[in-house]
N, C-alpha and C. Protein backbone atom coordinates (compact mmCIF):
# COMPACT_ATOMS: atom_id res chain seq x y z
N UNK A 1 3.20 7.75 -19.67
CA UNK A 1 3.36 7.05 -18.41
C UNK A 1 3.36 8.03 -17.23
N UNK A 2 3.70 9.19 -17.93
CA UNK A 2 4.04 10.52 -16.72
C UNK A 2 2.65 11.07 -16.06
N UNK A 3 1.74 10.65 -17.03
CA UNK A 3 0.57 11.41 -16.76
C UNK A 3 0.02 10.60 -15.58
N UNK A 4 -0.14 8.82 -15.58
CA UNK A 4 -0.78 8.51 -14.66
C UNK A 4 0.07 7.52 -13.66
N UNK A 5 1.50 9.03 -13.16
CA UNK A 5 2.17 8.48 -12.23
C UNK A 5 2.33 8.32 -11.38
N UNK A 6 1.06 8.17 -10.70
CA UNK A 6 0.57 8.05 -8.90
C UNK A 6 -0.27 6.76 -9.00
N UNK A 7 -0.07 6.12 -10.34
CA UNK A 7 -0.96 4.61 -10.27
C UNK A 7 0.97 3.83 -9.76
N UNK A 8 1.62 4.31 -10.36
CA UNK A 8 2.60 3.03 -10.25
C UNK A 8 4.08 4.23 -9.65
N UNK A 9 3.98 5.11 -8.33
CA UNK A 9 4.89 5.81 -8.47
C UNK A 9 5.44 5.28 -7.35
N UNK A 10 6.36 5.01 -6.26
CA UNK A 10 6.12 4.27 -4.92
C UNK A 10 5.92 4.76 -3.75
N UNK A 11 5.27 4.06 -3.16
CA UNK A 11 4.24 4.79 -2.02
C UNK A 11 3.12 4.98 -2.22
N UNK A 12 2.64 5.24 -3.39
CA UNK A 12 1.59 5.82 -3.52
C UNK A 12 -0.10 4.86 -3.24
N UNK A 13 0.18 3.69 -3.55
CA UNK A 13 -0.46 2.45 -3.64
C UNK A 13 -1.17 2.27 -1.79
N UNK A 14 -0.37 2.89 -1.08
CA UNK A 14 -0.79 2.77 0.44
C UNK A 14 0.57 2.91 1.68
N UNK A 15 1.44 3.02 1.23
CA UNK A 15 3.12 3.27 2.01
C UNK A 15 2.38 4.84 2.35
N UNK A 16 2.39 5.88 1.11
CA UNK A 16 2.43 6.95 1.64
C UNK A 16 0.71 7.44 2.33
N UNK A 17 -0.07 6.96 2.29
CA UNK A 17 -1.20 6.98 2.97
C UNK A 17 -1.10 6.78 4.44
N UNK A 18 -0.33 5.55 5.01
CA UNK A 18 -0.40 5.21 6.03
C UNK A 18 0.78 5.81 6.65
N UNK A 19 1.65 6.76 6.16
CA UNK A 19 2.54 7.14 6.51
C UNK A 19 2.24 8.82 6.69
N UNK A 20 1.08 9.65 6.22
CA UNK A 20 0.80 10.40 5.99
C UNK A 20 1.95 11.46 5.16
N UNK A 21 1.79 10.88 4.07
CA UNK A 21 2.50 11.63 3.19
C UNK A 21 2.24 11.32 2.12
N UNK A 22 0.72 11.99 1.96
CA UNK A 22 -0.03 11.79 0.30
C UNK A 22 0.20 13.34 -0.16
N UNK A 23 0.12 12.99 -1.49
CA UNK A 23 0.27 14.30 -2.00
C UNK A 23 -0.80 15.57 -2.05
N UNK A 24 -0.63 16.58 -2.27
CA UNK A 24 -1.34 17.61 -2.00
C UNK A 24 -2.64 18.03 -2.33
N UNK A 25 -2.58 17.21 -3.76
CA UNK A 25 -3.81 17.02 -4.86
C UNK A 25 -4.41 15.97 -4.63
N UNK A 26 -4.21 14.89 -3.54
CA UNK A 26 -5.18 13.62 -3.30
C UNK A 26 -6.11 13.90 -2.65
N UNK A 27 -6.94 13.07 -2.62
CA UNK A 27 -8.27 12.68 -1.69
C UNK A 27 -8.21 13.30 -0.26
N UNK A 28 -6.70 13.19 0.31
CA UNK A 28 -6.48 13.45 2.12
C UNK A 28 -6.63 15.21 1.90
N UNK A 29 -7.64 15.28 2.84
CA UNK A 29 -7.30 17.22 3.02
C UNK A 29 -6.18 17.18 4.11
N UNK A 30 -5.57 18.41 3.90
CA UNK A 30 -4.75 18.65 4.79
C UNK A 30 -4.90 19.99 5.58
N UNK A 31 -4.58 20.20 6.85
CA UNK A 31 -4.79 21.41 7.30
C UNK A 31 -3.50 22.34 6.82
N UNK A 32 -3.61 23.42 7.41
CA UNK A 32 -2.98 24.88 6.95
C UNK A 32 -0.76 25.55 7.28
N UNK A 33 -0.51 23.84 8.08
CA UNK A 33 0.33 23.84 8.69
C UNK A 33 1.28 22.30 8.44
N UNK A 34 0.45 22.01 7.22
CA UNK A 34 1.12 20.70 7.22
C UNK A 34 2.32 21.11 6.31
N UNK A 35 2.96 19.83 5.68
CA UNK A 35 4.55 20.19 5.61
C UNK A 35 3.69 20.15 3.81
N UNK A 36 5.01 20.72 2.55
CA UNK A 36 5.01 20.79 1.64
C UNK A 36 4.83 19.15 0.77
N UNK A 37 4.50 19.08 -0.46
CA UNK A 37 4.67 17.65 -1.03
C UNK A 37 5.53 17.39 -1.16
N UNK A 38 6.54 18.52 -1.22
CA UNK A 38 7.83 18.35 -1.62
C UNK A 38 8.18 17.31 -0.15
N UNK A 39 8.40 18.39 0.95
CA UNK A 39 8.71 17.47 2.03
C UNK A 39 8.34 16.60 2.40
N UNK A 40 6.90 16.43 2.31
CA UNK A 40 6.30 14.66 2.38
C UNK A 40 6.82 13.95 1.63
N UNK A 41 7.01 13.95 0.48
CA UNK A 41 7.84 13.16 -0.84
C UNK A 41 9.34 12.81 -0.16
N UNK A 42 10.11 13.94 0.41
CA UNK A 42 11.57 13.58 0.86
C UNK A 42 11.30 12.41 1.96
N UNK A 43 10.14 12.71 3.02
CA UNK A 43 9.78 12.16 4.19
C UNK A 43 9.83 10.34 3.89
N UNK A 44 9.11 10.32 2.78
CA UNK A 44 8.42 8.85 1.98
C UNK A 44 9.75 8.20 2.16
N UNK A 45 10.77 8.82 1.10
CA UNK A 45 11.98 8.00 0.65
C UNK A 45 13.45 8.38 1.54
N UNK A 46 13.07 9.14 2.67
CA UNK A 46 14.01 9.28 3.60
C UNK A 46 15.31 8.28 4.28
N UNK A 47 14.08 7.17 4.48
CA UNK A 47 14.52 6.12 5.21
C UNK A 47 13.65 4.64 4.75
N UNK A 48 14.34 4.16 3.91
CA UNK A 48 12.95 3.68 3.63
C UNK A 48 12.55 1.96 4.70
N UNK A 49 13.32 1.91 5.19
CA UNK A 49 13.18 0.74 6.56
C UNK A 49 12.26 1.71 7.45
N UNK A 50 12.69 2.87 7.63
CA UNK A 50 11.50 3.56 8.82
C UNK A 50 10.33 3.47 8.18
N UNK A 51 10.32 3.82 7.29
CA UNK A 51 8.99 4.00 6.66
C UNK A 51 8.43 2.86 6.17
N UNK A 52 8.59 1.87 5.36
CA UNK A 52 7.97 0.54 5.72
C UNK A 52 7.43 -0.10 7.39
N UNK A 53 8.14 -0.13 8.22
CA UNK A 53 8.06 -0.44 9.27
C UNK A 53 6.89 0.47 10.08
N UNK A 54 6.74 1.67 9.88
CA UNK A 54 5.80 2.92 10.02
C UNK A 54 4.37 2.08 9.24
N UNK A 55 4.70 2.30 8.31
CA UNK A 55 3.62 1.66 7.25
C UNK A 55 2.74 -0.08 7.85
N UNK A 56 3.56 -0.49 8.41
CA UNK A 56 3.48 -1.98 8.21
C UNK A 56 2.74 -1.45 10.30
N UNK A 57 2.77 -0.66 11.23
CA UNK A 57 2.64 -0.95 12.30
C UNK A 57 0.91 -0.23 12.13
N UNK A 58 1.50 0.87 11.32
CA UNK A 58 -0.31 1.16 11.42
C UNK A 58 -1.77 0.50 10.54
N UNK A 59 -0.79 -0.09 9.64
CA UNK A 59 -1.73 -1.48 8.97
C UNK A 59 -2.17 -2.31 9.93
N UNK A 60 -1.35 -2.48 11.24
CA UNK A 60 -1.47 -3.13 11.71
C UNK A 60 -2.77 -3.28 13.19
N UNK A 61 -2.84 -1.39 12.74
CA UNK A 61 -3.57 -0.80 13.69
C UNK A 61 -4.96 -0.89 13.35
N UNK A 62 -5.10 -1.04 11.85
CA UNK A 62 -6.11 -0.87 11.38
C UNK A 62 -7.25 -1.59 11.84
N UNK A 63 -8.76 -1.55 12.46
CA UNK A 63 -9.66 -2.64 12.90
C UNK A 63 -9.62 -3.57 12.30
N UNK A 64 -9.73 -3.37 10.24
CA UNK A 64 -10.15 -4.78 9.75
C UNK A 64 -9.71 -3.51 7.96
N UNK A 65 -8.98 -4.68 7.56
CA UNK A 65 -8.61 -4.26 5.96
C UNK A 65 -9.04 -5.40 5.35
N UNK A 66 -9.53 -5.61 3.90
CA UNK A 66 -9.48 -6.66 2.94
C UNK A 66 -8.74 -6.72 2.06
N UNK A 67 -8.37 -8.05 1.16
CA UNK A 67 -8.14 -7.77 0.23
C UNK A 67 -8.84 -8.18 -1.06
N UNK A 68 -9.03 -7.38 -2.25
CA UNK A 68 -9.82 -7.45 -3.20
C UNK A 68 -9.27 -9.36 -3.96
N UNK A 69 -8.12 -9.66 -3.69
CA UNK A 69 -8.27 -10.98 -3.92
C UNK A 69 -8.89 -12.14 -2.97
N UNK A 70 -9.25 -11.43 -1.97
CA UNK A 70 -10.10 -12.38 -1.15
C UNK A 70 -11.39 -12.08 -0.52
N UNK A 71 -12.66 -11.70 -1.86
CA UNK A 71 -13.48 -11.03 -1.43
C UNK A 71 -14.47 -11.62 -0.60
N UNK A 72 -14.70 -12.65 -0.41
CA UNK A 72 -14.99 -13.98 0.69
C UNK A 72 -14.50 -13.77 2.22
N UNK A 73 -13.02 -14.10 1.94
CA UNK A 73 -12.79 -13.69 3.49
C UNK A 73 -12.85 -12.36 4.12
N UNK A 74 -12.72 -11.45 3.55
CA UNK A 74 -12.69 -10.22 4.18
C UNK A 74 -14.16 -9.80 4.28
N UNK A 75 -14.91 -10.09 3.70
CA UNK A 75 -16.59 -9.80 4.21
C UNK A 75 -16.81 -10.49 5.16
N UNK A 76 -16.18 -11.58 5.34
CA UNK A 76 -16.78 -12.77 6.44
C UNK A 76 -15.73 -11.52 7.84
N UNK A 77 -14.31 -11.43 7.89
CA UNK A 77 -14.01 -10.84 9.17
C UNK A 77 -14.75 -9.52 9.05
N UNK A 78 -15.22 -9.01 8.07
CA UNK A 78 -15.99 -7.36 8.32
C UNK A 78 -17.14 -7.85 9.13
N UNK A 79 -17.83 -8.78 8.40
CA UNK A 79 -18.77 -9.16 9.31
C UNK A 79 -19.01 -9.36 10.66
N UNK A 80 -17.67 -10.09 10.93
CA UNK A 80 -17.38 -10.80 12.57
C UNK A 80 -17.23 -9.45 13.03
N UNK A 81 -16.34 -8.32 12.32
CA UNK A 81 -16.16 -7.59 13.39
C UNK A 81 -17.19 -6.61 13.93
N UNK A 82 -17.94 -6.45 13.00
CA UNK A 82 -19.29 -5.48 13.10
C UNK A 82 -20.52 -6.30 13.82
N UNK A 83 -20.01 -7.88 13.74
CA UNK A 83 -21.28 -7.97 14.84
C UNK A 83 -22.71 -8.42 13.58
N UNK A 84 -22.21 -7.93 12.74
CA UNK A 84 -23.76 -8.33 11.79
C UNK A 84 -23.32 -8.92 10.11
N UNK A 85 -23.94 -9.11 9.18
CA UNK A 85 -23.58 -9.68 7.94
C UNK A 85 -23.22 -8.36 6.95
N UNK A 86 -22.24 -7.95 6.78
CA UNK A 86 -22.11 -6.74 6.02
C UNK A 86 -21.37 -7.36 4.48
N UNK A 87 -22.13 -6.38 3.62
CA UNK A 87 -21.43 -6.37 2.21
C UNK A 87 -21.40 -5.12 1.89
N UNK A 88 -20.93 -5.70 0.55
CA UNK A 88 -20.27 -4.12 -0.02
C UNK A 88 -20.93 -4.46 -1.66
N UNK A 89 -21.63 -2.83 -1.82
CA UNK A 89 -22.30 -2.36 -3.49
C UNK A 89 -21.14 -1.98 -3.61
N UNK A 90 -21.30 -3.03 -4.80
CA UNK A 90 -20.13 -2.55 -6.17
C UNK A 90 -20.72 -1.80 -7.05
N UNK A 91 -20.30 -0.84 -7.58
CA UNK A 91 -20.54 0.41 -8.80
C UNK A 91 -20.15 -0.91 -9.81
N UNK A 92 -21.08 -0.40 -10.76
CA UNK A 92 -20.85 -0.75 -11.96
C UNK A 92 -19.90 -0.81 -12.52
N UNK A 93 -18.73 -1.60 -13.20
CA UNK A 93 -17.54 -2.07 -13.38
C UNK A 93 -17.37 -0.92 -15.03
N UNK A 94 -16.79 -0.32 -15.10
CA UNK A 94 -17.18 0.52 -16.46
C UNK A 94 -15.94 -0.13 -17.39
N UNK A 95 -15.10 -0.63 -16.86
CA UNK A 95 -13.95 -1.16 -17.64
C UNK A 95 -14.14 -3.11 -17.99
N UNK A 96 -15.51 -3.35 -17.18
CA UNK A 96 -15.48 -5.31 -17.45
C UNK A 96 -15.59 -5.67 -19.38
N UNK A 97 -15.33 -4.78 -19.99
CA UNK A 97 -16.22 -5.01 -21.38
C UNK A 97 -14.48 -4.77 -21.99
N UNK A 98 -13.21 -4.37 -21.47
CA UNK A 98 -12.49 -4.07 -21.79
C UNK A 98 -11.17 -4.93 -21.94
N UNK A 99 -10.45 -5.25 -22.88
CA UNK A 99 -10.02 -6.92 -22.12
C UNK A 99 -8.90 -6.20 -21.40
N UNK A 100 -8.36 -7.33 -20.59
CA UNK A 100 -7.42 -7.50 -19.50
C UNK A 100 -6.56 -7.09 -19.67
N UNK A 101 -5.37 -6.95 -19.22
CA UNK A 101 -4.22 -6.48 -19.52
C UNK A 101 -3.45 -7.33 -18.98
N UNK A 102 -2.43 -8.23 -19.16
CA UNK A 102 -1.89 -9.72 -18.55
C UNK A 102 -0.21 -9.29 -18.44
N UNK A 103 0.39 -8.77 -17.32
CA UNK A 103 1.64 -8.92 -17.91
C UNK A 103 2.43 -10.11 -17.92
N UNK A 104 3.55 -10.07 -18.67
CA UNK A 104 4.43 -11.24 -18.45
C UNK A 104 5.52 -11.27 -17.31
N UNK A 105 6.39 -12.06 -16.51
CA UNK A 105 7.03 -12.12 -15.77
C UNK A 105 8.09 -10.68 -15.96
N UNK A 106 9.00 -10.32 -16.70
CA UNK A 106 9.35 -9.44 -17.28
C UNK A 106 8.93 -7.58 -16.96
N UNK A 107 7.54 -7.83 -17.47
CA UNK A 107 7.00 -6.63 -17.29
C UNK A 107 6.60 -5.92 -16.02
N UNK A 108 6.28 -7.57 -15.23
CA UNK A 108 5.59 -7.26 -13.52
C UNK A 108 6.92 -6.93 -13.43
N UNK A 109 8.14 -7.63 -13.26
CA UNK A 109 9.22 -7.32 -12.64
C UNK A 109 9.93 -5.94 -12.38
N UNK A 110 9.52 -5.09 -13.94
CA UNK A 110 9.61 -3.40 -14.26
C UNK A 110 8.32 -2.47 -13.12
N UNK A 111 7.40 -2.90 -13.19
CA UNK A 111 6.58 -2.34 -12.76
C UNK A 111 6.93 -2.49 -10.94
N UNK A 112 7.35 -3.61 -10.76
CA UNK A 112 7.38 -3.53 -9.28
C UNK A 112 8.60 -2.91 -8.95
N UNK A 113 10.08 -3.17 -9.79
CA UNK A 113 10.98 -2.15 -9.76
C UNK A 113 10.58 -0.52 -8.97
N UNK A 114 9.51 -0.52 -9.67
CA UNK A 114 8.98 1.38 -9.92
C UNK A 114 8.47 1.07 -8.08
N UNK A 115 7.93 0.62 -7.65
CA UNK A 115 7.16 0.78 -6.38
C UNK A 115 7.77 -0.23 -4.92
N UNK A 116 9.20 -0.88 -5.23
CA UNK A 116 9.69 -0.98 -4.34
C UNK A 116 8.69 -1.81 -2.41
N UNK A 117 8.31 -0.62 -2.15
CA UNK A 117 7.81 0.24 -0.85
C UNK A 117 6.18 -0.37 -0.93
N UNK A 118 5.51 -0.38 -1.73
CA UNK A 118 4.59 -0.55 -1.92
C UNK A 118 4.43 -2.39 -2.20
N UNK A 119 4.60 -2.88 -2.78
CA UNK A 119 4.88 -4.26 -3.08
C UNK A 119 5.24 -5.37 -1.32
N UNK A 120 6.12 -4.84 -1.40
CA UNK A 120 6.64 -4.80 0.26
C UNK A 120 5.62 -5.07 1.38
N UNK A 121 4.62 -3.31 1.38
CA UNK A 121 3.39 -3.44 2.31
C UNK A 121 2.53 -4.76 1.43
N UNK A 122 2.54 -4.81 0.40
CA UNK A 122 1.34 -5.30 -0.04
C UNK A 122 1.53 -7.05 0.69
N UNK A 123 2.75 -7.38 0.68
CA UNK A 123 3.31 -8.78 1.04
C UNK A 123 3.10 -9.03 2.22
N UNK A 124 3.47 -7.44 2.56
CA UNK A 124 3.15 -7.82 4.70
C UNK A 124 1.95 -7.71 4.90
N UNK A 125 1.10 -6.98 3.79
CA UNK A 125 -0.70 -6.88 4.05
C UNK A 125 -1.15 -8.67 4.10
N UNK A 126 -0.88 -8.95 2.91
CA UNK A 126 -1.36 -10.77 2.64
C UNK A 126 -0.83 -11.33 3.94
N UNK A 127 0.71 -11.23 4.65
CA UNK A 127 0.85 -12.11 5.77
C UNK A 127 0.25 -11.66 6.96
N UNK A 128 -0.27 -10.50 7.17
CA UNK A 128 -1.18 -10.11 8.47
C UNK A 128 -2.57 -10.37 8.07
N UNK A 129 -3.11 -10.19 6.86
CA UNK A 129 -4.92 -10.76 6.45
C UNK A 129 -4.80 -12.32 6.95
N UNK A 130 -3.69 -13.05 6.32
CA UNK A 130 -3.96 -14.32 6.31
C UNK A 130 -3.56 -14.55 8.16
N UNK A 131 -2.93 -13.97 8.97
CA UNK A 131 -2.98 -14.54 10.53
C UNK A 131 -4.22 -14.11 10.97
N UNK A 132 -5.07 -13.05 10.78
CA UNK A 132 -6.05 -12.23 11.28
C UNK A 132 -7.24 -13.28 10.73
N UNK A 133 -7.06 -14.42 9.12
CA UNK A 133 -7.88 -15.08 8.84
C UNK A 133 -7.83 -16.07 9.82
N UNK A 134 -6.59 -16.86 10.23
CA UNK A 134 -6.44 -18.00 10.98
C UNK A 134 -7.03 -17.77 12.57
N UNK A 135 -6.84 -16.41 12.41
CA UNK A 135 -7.60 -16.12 14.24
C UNK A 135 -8.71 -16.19 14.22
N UNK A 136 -9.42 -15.33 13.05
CA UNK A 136 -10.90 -15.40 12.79
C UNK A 136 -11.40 -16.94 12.57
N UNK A 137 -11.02 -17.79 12.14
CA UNK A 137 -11.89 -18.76 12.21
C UNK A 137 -11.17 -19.88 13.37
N UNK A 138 -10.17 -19.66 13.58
CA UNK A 138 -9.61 -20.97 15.53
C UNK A 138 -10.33 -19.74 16.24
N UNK A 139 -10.57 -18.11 16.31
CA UNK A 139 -10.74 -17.33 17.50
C UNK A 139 -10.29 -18.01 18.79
N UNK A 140 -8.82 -17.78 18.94
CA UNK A 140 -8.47 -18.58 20.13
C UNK A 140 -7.16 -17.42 20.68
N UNK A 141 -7.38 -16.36 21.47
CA UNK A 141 -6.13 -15.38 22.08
C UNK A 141 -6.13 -14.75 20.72
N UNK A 142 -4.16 -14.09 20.92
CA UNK A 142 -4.54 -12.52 19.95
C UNK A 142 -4.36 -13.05 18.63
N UNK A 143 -4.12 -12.40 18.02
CA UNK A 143 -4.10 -12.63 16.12
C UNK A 143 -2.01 -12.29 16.51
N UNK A 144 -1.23 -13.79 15.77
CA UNK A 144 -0.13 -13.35 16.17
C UNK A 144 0.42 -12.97 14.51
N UNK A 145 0.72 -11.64 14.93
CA UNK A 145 1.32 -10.79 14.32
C UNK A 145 2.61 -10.90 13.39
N UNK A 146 2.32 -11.15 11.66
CA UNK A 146 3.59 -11.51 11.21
C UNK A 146 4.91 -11.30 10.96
N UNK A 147 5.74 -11.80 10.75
CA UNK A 147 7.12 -11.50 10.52
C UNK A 147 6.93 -10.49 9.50
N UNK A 148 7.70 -9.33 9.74
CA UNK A 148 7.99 -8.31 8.22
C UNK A 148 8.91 -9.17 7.19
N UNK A 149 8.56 -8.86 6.10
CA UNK A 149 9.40 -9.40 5.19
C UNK A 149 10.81 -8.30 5.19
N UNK A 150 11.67 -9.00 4.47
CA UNK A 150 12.55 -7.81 4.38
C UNK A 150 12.52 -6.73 3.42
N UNK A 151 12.97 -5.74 3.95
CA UNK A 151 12.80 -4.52 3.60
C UNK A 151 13.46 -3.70 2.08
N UNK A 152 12.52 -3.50 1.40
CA UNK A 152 13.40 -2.68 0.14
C UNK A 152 14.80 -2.34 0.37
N UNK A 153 15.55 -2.50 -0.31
CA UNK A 153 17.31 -1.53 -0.13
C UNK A 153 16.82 -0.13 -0.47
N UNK A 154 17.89 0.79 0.29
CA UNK A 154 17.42 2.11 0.45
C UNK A 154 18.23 2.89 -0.80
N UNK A 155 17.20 3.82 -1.42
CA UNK A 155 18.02 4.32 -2.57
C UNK A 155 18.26 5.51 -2.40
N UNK A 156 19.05 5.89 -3.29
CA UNK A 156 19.38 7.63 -3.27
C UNK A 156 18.88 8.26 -4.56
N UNK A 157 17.96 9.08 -3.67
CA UNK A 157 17.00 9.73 -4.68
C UNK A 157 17.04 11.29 -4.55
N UNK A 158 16.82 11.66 -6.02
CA UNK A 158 16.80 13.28 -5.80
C UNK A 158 15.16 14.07 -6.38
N UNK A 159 14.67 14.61 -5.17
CA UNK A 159 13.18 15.55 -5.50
C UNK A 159 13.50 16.69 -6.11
N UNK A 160 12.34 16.20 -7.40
CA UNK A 160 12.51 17.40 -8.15
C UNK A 160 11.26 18.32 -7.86
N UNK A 161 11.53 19.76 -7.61
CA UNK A 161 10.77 21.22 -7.21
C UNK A 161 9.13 20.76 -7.39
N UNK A 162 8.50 20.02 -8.53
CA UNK A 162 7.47 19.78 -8.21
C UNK A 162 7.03 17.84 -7.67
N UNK A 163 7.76 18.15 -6.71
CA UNK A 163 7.91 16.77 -6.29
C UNK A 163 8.19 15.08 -6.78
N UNK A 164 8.20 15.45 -8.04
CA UNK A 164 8.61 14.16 -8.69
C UNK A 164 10.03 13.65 -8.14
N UNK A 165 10.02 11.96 -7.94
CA UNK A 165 11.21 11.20 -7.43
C UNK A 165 12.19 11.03 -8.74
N UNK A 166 13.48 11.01 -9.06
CA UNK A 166 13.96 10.58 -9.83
C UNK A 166 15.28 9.56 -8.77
N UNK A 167 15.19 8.68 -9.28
CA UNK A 167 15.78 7.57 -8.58
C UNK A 167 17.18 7.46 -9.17
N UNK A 168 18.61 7.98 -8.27
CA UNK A 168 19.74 8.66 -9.07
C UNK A 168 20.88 7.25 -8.78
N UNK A 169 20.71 6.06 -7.46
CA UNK A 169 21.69 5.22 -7.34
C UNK A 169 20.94 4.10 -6.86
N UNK A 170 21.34 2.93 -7.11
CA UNK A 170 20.66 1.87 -6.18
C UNK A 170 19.73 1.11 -6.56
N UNK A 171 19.20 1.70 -7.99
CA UNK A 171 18.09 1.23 -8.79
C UNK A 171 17.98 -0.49 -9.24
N UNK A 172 17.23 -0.92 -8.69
CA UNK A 172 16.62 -2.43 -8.92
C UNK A 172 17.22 -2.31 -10.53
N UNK A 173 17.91 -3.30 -11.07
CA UNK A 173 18.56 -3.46 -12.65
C UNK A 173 18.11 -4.73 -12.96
């Protein structure tokens, strides 16, 4: 589970992207002066109301996000916003031949345990797609902006030297 623990670690999913505090080995280059992973990692789980709220304002900034469960509407506002009919090439699916993986109520419940922070954005992502949908098709004044859900409880966590979180009080049970 340790090996692929930036699929389900929290933040990692898009909290710490939009917060700029991806880790060192991701996709984001960083220049020569930025802070350690270690300290981005403390940064993530510092506060974690700031940092949702951080997370949730520059989502908010974003021109136009989709979501992969609504691959319909979000081509239709990419479209509107670009002015022309845009899609998106999908790569060849290398895993469609593989069956599914289904969890049960139970298991999601563990897994979202683990990501807190992330789950959170993902809730406030669906309630800002879906006002940004309702604007896009009334187009009538601004896109009004949704209520945050409430916010993860804040835990007390201790970083370990190569940045791993171990989550020491407060833990979702």
């Amino acid at each position: 589970m340790m090996e692929a623990g930036d699929v389900w670690r929290d933040g990692m999913a898009g909290v710490a992207w939009l917060t700029g505090n991806m880790p060192d080995d991701s996709w984001v280059i960083r220049g020569p002066d930025s802070s350690s992973y270690r300290d981005r990692t403390a940064n993530l789980h510092r506060n974690v109301t700031q940092t949702c709220v951080l997370a949730s304002k520059r989502l908010e900034q974003l021109a136009w996000f989709g979501l992969l469960e609504e691959p319909t509407k979000s081509m239709k506002m990419l479209s509107g916003y670009l002015g022309r009919w845009a899609t998106l090439r999908h790569r060849t699916n290398t895993n469609a031949h593989k069956p599914r993986v289904v969890l049960d109520a139970e298991e999601r419940a563990f897994v979202e345990s683990l990501m807190p922070m992330d789950v959170w954005l993902f809730k406030y992502a669906r309630r800002l797609f879906e006002a940004r949908w309702a604007h896009f098709v009334i187009g009538d004044g601004d896109v009004v902006v949704p209520q945050l859900p409430p916010c993860p409880p804040q835990k007390q966590v201790h970083i370990e030297p190569n940045g791993d979180v171990l989550v020491t009080r407060g833990c979702c049970g």
